[in-house]
Protein backbone atom coordinates (compact mmCIF):
# COMPACT_ATOMS: atom_id res chain seq x y z
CA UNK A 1 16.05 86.91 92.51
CA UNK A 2 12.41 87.62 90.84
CA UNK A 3 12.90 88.83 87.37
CA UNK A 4 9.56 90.28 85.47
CA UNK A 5 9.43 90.65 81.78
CA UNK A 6 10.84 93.94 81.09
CA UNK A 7 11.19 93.75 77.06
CA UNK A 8 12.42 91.40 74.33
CA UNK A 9 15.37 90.06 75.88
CA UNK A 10 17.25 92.04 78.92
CA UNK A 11 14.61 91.20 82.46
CA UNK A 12 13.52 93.59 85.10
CA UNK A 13 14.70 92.20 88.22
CA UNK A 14 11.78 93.25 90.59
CA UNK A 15 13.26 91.53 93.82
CA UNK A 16 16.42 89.97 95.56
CA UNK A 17 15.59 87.00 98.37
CA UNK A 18 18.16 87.51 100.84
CA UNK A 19 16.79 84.34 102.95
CA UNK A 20 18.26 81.34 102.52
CA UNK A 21 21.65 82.44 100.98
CA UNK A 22 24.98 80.77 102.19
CA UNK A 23 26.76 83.49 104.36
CA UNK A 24 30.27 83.90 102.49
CA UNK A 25 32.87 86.50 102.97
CA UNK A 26 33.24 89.28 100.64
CA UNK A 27 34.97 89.13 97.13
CA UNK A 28 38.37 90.23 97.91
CA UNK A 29 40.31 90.91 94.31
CA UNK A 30 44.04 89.30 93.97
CA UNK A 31 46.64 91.09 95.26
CA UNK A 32 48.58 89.61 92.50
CA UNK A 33 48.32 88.90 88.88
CA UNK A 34 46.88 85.74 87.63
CA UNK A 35 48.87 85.77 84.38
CA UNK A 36 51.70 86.61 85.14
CA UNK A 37 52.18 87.37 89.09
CA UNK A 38 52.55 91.44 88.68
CA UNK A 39 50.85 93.33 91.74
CA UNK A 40 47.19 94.51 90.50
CA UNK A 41 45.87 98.11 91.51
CA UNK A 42 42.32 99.83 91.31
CA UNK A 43 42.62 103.59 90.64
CA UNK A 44 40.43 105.47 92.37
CA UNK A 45 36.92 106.36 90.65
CA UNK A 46 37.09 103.24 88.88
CA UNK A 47 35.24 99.98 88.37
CA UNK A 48 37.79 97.54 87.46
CA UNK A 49 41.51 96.32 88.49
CA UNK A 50 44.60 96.29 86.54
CA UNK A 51 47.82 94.27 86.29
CA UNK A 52 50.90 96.81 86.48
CA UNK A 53 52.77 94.32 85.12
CA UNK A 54 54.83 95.56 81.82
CA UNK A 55 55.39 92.31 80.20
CA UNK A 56 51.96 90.67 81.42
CA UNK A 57 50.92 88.38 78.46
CA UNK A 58 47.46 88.96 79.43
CA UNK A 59 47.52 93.09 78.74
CA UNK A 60 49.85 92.03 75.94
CA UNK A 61 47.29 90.01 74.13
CA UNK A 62 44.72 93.17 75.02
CA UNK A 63 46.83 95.72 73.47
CA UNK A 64 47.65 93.56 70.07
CA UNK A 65 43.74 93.16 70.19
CA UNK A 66 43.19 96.67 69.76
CA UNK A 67 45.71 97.45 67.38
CA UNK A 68 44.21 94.62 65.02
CA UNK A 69 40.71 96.02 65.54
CA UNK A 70 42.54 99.59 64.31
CA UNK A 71 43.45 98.18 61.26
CA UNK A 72 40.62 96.64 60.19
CA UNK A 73 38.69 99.90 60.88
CA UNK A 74 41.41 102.08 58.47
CA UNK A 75 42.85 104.10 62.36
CA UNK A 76 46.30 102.31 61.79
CA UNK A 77 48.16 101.81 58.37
C-alpha cells in the first residue's frame, strides 16, 4: 500500500502493490458462532454476519449495551 497525506489524520491511499503478496485463500466467515456455536447468516444487501442464536451471550451483551446507552441518553426510564 502507498498512502499520501490526505488531511490531519485519516491517509489517501494512492496505490495497492499486488507483487510480492503471499497467495492465501479467500476469507470464508464461520459457519458457526464463535460464542456460543449458533449457525451465523448474512442477509442479503448487507455488510456484516449475524449469530441467530437466541441465547448467544455475545448479542446478549450487545443488546444490554444499548439499553444502558438508552438510559443514559433519557430514551428508556
Amino acid at each position: 500500500m502507498l498512502p499520501a497525506r490526505a488531511g490531519d489524520v485519516i491517509p489517501y491511499v494512492v496505490q495497492v502493490a499486488k507483487r510480492g503478496r503471499p497467495r492465501r485463500a479467500p476469507f470464508r466467515f464461520p459457519a458457526r458462532c464463535p460464542a456460543c456455536g449458533g449457525p451465523t447468516e448474512r442477509t442479503a444487501g448487507e455488510a456484516y454476519w449475524r449469530c441467530l442464536g437466541s441465547r448467544c451471550p455475545a448479542q446478549l451483551s450487545r443488546v444490554s449495551d444499548s439499553v444502558k446507552v438508552g438510559r443514559v441518553h433519557g430514551a428508556i426510564r
